[in-house]
Protein backbone atom coordinates (compact mmCIF):
# COMPACT_ATOMS: atom_id res chain seq x y z
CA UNK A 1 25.28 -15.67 -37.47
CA UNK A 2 26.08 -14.63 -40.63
CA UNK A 3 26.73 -10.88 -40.81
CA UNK A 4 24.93 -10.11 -43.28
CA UNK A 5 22.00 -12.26 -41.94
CA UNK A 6 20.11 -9.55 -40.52
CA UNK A 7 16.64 -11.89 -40.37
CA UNK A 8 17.91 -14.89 -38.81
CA UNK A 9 18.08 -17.17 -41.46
CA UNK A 10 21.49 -18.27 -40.81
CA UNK A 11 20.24 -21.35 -38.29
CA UNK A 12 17.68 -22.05 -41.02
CA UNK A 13 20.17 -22.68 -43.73
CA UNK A 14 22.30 -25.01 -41.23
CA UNK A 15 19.43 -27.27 -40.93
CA UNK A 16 18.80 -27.83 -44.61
CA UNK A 17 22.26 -28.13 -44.88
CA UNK A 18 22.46 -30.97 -41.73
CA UNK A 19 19.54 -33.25 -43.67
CA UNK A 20 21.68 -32.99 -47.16
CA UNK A 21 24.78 -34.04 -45.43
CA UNK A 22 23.18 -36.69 -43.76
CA UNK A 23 21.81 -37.87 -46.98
CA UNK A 24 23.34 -41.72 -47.61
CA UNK A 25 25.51 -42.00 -51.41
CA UNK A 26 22.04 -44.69 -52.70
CA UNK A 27 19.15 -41.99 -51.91
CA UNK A 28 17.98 -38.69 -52.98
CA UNK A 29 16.19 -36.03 -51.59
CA UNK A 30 13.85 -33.00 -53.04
CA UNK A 31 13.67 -30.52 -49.99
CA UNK A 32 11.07 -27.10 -50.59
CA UNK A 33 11.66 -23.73 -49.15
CA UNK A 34 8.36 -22.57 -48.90
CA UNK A 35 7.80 -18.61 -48.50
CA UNK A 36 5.23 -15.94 -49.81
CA UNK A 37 6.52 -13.80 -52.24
CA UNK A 38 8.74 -11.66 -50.70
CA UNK A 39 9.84 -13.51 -47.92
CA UNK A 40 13.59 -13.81 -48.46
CA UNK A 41 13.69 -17.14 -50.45
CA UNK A 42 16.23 -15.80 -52.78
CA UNK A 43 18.66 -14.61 -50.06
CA UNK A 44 18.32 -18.05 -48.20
CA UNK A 45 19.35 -19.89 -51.62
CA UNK A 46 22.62 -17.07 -51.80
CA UNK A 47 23.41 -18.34 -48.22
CA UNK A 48 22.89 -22.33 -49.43
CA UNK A 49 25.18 -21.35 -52.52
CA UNK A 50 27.92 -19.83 -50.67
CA UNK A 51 28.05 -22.84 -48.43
CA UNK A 52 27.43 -25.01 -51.02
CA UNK A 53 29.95 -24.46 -52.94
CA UNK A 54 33.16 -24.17 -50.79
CA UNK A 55 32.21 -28.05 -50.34
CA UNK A 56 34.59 -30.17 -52.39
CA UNK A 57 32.33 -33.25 -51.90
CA UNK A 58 29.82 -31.05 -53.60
CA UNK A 59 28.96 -30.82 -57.37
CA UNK A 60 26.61 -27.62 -57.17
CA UNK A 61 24.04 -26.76 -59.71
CA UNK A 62 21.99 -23.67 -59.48
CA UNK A 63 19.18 -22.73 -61.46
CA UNK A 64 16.78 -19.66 -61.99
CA UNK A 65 13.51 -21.00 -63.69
CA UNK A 66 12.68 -17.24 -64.58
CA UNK A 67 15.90 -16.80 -66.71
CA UNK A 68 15.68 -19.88 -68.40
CA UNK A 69 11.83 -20.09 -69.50
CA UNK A 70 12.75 -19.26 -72.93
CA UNK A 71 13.01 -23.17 -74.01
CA UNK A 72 9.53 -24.22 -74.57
CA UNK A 73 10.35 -27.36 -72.40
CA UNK A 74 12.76 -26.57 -68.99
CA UNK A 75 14.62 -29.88 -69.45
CA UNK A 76 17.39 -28.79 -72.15
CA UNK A 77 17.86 -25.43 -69.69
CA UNK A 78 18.40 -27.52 -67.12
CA UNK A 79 20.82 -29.31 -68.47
CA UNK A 80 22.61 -26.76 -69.93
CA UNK A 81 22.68 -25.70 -66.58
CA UNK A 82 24.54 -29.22 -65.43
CA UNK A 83 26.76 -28.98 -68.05
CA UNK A 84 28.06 -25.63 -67.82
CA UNK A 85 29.31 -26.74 -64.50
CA UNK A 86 30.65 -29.97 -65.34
CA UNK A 87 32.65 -28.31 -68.02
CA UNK A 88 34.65 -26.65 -65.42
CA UNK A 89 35.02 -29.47 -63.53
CA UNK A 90 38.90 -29.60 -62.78
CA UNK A 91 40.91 -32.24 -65.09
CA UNK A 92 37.68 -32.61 -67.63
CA UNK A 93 39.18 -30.81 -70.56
CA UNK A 94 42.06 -33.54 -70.36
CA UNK A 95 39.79 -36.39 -71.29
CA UNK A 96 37.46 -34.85 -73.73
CA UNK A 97 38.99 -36.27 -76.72
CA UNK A 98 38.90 -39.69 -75.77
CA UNK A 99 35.64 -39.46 -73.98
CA UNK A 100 33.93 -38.44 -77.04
CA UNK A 101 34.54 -40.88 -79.20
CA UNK A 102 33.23 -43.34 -76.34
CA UNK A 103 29.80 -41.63 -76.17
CA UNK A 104 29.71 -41.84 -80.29
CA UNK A 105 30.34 -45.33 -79.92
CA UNK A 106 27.54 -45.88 -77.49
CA UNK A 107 25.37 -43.75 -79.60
CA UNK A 108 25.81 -44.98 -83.10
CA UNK A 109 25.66 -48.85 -81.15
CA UNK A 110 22.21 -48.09 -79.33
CA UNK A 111 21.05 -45.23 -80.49
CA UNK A 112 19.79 -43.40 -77.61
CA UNK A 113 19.30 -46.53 -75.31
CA UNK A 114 22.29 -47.58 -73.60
CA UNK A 115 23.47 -50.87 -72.05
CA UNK A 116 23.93 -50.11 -68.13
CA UNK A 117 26.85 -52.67 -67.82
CA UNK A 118 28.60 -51.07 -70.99
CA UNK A 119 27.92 -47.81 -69.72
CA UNK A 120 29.45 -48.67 -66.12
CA UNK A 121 32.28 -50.14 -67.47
CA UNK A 122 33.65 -46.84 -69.73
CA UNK A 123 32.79 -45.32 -66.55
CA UNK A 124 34.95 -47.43 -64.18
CA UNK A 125 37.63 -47.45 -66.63
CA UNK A 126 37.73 -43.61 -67.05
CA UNK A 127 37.48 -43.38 -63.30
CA UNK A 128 40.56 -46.02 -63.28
CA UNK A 129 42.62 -43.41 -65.81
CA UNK A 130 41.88 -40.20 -65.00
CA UNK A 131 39.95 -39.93 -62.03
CA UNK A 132 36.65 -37.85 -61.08
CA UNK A 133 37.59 -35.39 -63.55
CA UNK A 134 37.44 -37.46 -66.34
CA UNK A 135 33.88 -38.86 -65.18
CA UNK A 136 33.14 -35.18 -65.04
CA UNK A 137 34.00 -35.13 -68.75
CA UNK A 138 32.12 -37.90 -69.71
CA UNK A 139 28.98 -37.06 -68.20
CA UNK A 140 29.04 -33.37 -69.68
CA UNK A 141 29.34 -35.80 -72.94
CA UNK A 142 26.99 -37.62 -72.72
CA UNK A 143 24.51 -34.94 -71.52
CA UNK A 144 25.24 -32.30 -74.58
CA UNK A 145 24.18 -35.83 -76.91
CA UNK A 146 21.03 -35.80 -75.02
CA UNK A 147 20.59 -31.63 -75.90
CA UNK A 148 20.98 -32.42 -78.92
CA UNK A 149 18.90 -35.31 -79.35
CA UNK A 150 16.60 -32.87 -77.20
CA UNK A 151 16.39 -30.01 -79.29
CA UNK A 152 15.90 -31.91 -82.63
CA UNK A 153 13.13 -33.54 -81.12
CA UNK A 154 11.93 -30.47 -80.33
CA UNK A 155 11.93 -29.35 -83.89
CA UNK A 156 10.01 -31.60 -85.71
CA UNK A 157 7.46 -32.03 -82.51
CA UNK A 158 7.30 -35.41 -83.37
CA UNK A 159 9.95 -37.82 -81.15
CA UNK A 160 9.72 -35.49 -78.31
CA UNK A 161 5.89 -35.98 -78.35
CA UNK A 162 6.72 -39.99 -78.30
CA UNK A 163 7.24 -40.93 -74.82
CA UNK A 164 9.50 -43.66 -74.96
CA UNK A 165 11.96 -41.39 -76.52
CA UNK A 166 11.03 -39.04 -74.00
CA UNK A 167 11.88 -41.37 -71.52
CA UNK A 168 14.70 -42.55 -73.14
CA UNK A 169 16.50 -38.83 -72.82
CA UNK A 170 15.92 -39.29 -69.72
CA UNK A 171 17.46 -42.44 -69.17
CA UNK A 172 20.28 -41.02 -70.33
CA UNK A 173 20.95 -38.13 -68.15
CA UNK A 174 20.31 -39.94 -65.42
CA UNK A 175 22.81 -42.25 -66.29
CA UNK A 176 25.30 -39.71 -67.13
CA UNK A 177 24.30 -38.31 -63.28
CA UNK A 178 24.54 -41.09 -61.46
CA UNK A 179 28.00 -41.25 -63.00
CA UNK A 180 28.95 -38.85 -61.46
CA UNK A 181 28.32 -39.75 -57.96
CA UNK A 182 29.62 -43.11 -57.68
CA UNK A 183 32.86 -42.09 -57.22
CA UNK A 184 34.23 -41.10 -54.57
CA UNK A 185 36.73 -37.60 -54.86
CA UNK A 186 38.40 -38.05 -51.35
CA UNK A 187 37.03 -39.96 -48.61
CA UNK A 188 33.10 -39.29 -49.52
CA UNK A 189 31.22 -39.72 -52.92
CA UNK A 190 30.30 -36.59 -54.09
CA UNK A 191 26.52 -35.15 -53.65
CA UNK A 192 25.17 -33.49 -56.65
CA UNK A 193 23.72 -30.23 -55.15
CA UNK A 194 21.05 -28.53 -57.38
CA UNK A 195 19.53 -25.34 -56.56
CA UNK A 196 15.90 -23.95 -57.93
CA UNK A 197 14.98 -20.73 -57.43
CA UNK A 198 12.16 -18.70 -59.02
CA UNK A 199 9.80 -20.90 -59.94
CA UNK A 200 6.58 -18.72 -58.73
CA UNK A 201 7.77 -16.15 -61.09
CA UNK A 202 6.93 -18.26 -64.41
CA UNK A 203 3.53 -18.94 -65.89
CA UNK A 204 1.23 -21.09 -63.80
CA UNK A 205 1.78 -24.06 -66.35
CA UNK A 206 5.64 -23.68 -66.50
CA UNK A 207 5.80 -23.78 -62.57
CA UNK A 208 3.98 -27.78 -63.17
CA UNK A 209 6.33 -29.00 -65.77
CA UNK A 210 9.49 -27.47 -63.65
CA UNK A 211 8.51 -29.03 -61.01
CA UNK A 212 7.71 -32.03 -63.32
CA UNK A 213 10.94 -32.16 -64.76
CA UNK A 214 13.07 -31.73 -61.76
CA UNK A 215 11.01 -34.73 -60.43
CA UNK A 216 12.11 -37.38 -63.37
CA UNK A 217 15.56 -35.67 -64.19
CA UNK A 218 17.02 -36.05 -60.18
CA UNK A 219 15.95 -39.16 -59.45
CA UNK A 220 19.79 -39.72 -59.04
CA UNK A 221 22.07 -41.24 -56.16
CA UNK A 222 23.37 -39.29 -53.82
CA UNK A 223 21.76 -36.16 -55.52
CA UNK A 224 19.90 -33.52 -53.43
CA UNK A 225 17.16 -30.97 -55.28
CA UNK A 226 16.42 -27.85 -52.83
CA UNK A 227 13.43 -25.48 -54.84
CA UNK A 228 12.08 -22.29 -53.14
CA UNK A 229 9.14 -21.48 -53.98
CA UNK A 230 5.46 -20.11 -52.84
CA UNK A 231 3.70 -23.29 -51.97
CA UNK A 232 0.02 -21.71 -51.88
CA UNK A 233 0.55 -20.26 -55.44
CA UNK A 234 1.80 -23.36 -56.74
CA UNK A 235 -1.21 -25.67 -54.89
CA UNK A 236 -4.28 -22.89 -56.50
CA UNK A 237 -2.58 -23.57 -60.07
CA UNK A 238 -2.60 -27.06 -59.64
CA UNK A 239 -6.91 -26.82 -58.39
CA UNK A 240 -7.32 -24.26 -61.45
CA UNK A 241 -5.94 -26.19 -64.13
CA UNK A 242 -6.55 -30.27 -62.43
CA UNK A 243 -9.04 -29.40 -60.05
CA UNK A 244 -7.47 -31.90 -57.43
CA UNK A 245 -6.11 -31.19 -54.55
CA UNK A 246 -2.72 -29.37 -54.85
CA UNK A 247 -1.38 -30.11 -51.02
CA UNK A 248 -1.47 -33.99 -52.23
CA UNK A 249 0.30 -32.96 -55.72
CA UNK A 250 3.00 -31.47 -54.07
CA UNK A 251 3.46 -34.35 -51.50
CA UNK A 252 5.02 -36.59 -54.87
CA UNK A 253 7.90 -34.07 -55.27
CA UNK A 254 9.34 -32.95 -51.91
CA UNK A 255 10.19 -34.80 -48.90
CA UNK A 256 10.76 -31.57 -46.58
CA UNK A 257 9.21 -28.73 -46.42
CA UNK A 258 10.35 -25.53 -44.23
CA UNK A 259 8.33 -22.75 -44.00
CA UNK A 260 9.97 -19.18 -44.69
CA UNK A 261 7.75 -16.68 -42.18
CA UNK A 262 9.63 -13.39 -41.68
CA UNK A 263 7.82 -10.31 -40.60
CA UNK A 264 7.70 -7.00 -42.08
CA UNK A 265 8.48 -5.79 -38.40
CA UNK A 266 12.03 -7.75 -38.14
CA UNK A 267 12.57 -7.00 -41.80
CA UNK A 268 12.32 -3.15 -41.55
CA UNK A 269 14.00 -3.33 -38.32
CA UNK A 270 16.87 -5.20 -39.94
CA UNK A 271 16.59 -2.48 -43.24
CA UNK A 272 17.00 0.44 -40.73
CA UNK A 273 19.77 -0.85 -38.83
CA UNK A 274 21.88 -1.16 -42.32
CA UNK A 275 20.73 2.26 -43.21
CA UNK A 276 22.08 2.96 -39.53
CA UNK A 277 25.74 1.81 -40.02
CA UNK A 278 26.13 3.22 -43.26
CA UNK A 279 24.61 6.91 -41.80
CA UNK A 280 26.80 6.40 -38.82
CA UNK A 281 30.30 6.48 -41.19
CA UNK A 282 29.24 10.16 -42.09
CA UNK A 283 27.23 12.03 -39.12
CA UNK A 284 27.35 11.12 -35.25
CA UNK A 285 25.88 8.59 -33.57
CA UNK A 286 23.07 10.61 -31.61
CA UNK A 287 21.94 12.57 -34.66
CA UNK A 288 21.55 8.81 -36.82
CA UNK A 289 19.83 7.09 -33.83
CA UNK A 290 17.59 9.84 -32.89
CA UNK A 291 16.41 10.07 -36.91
CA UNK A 292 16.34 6.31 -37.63
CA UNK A 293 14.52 5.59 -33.77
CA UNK A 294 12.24 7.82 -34.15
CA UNK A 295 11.19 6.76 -37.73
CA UNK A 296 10.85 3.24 -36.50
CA UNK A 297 8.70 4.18 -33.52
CA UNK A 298 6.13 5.71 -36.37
CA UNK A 299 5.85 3.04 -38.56
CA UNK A 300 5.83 0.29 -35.97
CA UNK A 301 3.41 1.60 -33.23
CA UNK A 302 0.95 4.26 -35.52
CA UNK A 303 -2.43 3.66 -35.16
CA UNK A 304 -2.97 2.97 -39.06
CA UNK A 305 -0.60 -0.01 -38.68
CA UNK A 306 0.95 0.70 -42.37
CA UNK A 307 3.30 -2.60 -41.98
CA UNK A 308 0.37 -5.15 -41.55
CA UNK A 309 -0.05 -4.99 -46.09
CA UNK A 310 3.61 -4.49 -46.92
CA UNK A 311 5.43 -7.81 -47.96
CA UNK A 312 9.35 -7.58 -48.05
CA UNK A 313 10.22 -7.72 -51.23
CA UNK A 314 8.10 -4.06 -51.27
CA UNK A 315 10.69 -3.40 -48.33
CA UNK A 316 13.59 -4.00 -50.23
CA UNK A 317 12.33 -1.68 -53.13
CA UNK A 318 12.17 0.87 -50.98
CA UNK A 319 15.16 0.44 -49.09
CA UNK A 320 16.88 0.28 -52.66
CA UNK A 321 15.14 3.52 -53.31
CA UNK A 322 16.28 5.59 -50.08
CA UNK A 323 19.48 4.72 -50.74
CA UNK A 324 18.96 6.20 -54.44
CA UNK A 325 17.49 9.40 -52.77
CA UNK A 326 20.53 9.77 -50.20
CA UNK A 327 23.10 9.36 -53.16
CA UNK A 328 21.46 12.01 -55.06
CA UNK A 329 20.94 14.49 -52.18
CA UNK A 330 24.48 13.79 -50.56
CA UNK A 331 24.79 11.33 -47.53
CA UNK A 332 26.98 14.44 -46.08
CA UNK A 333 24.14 17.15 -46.37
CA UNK A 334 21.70 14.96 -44.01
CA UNK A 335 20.83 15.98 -40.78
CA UNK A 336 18.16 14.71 -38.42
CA UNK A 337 15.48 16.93 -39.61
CA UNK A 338 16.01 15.52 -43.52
CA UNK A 339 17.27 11.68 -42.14
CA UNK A 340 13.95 11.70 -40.56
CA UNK A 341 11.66 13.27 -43.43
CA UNK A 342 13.24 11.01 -46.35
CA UNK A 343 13.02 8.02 -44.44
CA UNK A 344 9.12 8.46 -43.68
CA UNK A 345 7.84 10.72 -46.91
CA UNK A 346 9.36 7.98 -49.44
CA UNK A 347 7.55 5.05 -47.25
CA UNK A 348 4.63 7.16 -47.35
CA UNK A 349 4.70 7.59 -51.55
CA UNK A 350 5.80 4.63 -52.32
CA UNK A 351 3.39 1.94 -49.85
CA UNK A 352 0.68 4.58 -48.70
CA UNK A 353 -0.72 7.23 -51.24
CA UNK A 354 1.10 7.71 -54.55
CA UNK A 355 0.40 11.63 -54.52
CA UNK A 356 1.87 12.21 -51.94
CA UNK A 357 3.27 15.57 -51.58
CA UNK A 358 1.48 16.64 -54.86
CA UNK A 359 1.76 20.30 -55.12
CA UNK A 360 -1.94 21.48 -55.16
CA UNK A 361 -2.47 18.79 -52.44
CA UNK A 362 0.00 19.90 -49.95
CA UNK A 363 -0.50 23.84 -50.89
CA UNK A 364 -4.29 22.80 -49.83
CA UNK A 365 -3.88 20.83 -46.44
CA UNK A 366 -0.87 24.09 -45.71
CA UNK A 367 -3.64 26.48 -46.13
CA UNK A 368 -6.19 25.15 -43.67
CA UNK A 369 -3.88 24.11 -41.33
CA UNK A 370 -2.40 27.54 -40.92
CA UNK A 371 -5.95 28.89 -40.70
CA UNK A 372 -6.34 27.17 -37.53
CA UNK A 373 -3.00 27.98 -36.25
CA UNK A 374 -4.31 31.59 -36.95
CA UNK A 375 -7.23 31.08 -35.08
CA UNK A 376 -5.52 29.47 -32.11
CA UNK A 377 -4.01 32.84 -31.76
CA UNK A 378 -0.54 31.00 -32.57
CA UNK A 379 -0.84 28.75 -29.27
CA UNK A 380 2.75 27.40 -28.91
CA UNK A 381 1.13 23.70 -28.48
CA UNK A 382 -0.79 23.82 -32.02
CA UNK A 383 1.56 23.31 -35.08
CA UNK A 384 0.94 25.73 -38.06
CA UNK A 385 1.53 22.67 -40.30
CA UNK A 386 -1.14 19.79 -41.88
CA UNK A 387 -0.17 17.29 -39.95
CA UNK A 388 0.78 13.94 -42.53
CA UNK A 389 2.30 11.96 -39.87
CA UNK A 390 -1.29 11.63 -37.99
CA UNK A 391 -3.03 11.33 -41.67
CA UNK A 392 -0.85 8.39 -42.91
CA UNK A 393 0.63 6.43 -39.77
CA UNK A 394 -1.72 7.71 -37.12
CA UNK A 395 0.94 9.26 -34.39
CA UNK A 396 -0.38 12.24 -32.81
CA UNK A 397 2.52 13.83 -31.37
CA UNK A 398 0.41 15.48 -28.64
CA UNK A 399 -0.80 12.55 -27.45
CA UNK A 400 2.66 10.11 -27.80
CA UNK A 401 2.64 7.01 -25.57
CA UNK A 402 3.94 7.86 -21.58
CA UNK A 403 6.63 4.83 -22.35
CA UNK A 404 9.04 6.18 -24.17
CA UNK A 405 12.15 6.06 -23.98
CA UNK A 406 15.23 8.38 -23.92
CA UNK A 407 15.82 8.35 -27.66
CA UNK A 408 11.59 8.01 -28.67
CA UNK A 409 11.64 11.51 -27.16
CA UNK A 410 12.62 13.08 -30.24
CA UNK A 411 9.44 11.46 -31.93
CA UNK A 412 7.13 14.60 -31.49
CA UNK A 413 10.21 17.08 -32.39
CA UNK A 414 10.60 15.05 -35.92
CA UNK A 415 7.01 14.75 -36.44
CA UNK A 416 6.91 18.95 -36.42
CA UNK A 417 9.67 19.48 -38.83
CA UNK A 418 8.62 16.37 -41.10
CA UNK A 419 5.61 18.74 -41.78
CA UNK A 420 7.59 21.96 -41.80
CA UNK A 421 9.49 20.67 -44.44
CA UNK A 422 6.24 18.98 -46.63
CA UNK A 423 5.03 22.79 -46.34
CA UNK A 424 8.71 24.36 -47.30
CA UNK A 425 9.54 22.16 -50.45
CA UNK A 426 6.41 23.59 -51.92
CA UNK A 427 7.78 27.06 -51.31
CA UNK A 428 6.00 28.06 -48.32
CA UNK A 429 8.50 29.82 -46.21
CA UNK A 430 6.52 32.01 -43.77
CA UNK A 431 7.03 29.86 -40.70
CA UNK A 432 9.60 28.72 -38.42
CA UNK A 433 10.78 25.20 -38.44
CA UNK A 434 14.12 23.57 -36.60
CA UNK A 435 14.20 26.87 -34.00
CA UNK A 436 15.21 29.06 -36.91
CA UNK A 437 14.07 31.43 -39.91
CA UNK A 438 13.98 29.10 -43.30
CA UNK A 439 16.78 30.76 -45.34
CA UNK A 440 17.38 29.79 -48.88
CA UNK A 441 19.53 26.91 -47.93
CA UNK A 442 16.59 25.35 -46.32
CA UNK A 443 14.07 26.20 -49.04
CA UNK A 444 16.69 24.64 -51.85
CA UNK A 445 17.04 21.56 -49.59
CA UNK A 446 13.49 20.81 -49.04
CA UNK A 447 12.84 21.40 -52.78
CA UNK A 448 15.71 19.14 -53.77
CA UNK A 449 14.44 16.06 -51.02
CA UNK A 450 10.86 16.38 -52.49
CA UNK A 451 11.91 16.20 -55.93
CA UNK A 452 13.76 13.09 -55.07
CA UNK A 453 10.91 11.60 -52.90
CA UNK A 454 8.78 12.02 -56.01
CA UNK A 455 11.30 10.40 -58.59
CA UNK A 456 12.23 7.52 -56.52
CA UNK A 457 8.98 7.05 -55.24
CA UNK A 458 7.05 6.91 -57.98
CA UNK A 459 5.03 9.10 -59.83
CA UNK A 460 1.91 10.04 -59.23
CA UNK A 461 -1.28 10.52 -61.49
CA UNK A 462 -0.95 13.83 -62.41
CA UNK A 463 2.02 15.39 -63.85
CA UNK A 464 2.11 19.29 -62.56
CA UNK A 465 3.66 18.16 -59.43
């Protein structure tokens, strides 16, 4: 597994990658990765790109419908796309100037419809001279005359609208694609690899005509389209704006479809045990896995099941975050007691309750809390702090489960000095918390980690925090 592949995904990538090696040179193939938002489509794609493009049989496009929705149709991005890598191809710069004034020939000759047998034979020929690179250079050619014939079309709204010329554009890069593999680099023709991600991000009607356009544009040998997207947002914008079924839409484009399901369980677990190496470089071992244990045990087993709303792309916000908040404060000035208290309080404002640890709010809960501590004639057994870990996650530490193990025990321990130090960064100082007398150190630190809480975290409504 891949180190970094903390969710498993490293088995899924391998079989997406086994059907696109398996592809034969006179097919292609339009395979979807199909995950809710959130779900780690993008970091499967970063683990097909890395692969993908180590391959030497491989000519790998990616491309991020998001970045490029600022062309008011997706096909000239996506070329641009293909021809920013064909321009690097090695030994294409050496056959540009004779390549060019082939495609002008073909152009001024045809216009934009080609002859396939003359367009095979300047291929074979250039293939003959200069090898793969120089087919490389052809095709990026021929593909920046289609842009162009593109993007003038698109001007005067009035050949682009046509569809023959449409479809002749088309025509064209397809031609210039299937140019490239034909030939063989090696032992193997070369696959054309191209990569979509991001396509649930754009407008409900851009999504159609992506899709749309990747359908036409790859319909090339040996070619293989992989697009992650969020099937079920993609299938209600094709019943809101067709009002047919979407399932049997989407059944035109792809030929696989593998379903991205990764839980919010695995993904925090795989979050914390990150946060777990890099905590582990700085403090000991005990003092990390009694913080980061206990934390887990909260937000996994509490009653008020806070994971079951959270999707993961929330998750990696706030992972992003904590890190922000342990940069700020020091990774060095962390013990278990503030490990423990970041970890939870910024879950807590950022997926639970935005006011959280709102001045007034926390000075309020302090007061009656201590009132019955008071009353309870300061019983050792009754904490003289609002308890927010029972509020917001539902773990009562007097009542913990009779299963737990050797590190869980420090569960009910944390769960005390979380509150002690909710109560202390307000300025409330009276009590003991950690087996000692708060001294200023303690007050400045608590201060300091609810200040960050609340600026990583986000804000809440009111300002006089």
């Amino acid at each position: 597994m891949d180190l970094n592949d903390r969710i498993g995904r490293t088995e899924f990538v391998t079989k997406v990658k086994n059907i696109v090696n398996q592809l034969k040179p006179d097919n292609h193939i339009c395979i979807a990765i199909n995950g809710e938002w959130g779900s780690g489509k993008t970091f499967v794609m970063e683990m097909l790109d890395e692969s993908f493009t180590v391959d030497r049989n491989c000519i790998f496009v990616r491309y991020d419908a998001w970045k490029n929705n600022f062309y008011s149709d997706p096909l000239i991005a996506i070329l641009y796309c293909v021809l920013d890598v064909l321009s690097k191809e090695k030994g294409a710069d050496r056959f540009l100037h004779l390549i060019r004034k082939e495609v002008k020939k073909l152009a001024k000759e045809k216009a934009t419809k080609w002859e396939k047998n003359q367009f095979d034979t300047i291929v074979n020929n250039l293939y003959k001279t200069g090898g793969i690179g120089a087919v490389c250079a052809f095709s990026a050619e021929v593909i920046k005359n289609v842009i162009k014939q593109a993007k003038s079309s698109i001007l005067d709204n009035k050949l682009f609208d046509d569809f023959k010329s449409y479809q002749s554009l088309l025509n064209e890069s397809i031609s210039a694609l299937n140019a490239l593999t034909s030939f063989a680099d090696g032992e193997k023709p070369r696959k054309l690899i191209i990569l979509v991600d991001e396509i649930d991000r754009c407008l409900p009607n851009e999504q159609l005509i992506v899709l749309e356009r990747l359908h036409h544009l790859f319909e090339v040998k040996n070619c293989a389209v992989i697009v992650a997207l969020n099937q079920t947002c993609v299938i209600k914008t094709i019943r809101n704006l067709y009002g047919t079924s979407g399932e049997e839409y989407l059944r035109k484009f792809f030929d696989f479809s593998f379903k991205l399901d990764t839980s919010s369980e695995l993904y925090l677990s795989s979050i914390y045990n990150d946060l777990t190496e890099k905590l582990e470089n700085v403090l000991s071992k005990q003092t990390v896995r009694s913080a980061v244990n206990s934390t887990y045990f909260c937000l996994l087993r509490g009653s008020k099941q806070i994971l079951r709303n959270v999707d993961n792309r929330e998750l990696s916000r706030y992972r992003d975050a904590l890190e922000s908040v342990f940069n700020d404060f020091g990774w060095e000035n962390l013990t278990r007691e503030y490990i423990f208290f970041s970890v939870v309080a910024l879950y807590i404002r950022k997926n639970i309750d935005s006011k959280f640890l709102n001045k007034d709010i926390v000075q309020s809960n302090q007061q009656k809390a201590y009132n019955i501590y008071i009353n309870s004639n300061k019983n050792f057994n009754t904490m003289p702090y609002y308890d927010y870990i029972k509020q917001y996650i539902g773990v009562d530490r007097t009542n913990l489960p009779t299963n737990l193990s050797t590190a869980d025990l420090a569960v009910s321990q944390n769960v005390w000095d979380f509150n002690a130090i909710v109560a202390t960064s307000i300025g409330d100082t009276d009590i003991k918390f950690m087996g000692c007398q708060i001294d200023e150190n303690n007050r400045k630190d608590c201060e300091k980690l609810r200040e960050l809480i609340i600026v990583y975290g986000g804000e809440s409504e009111r300002e006089d925090q």
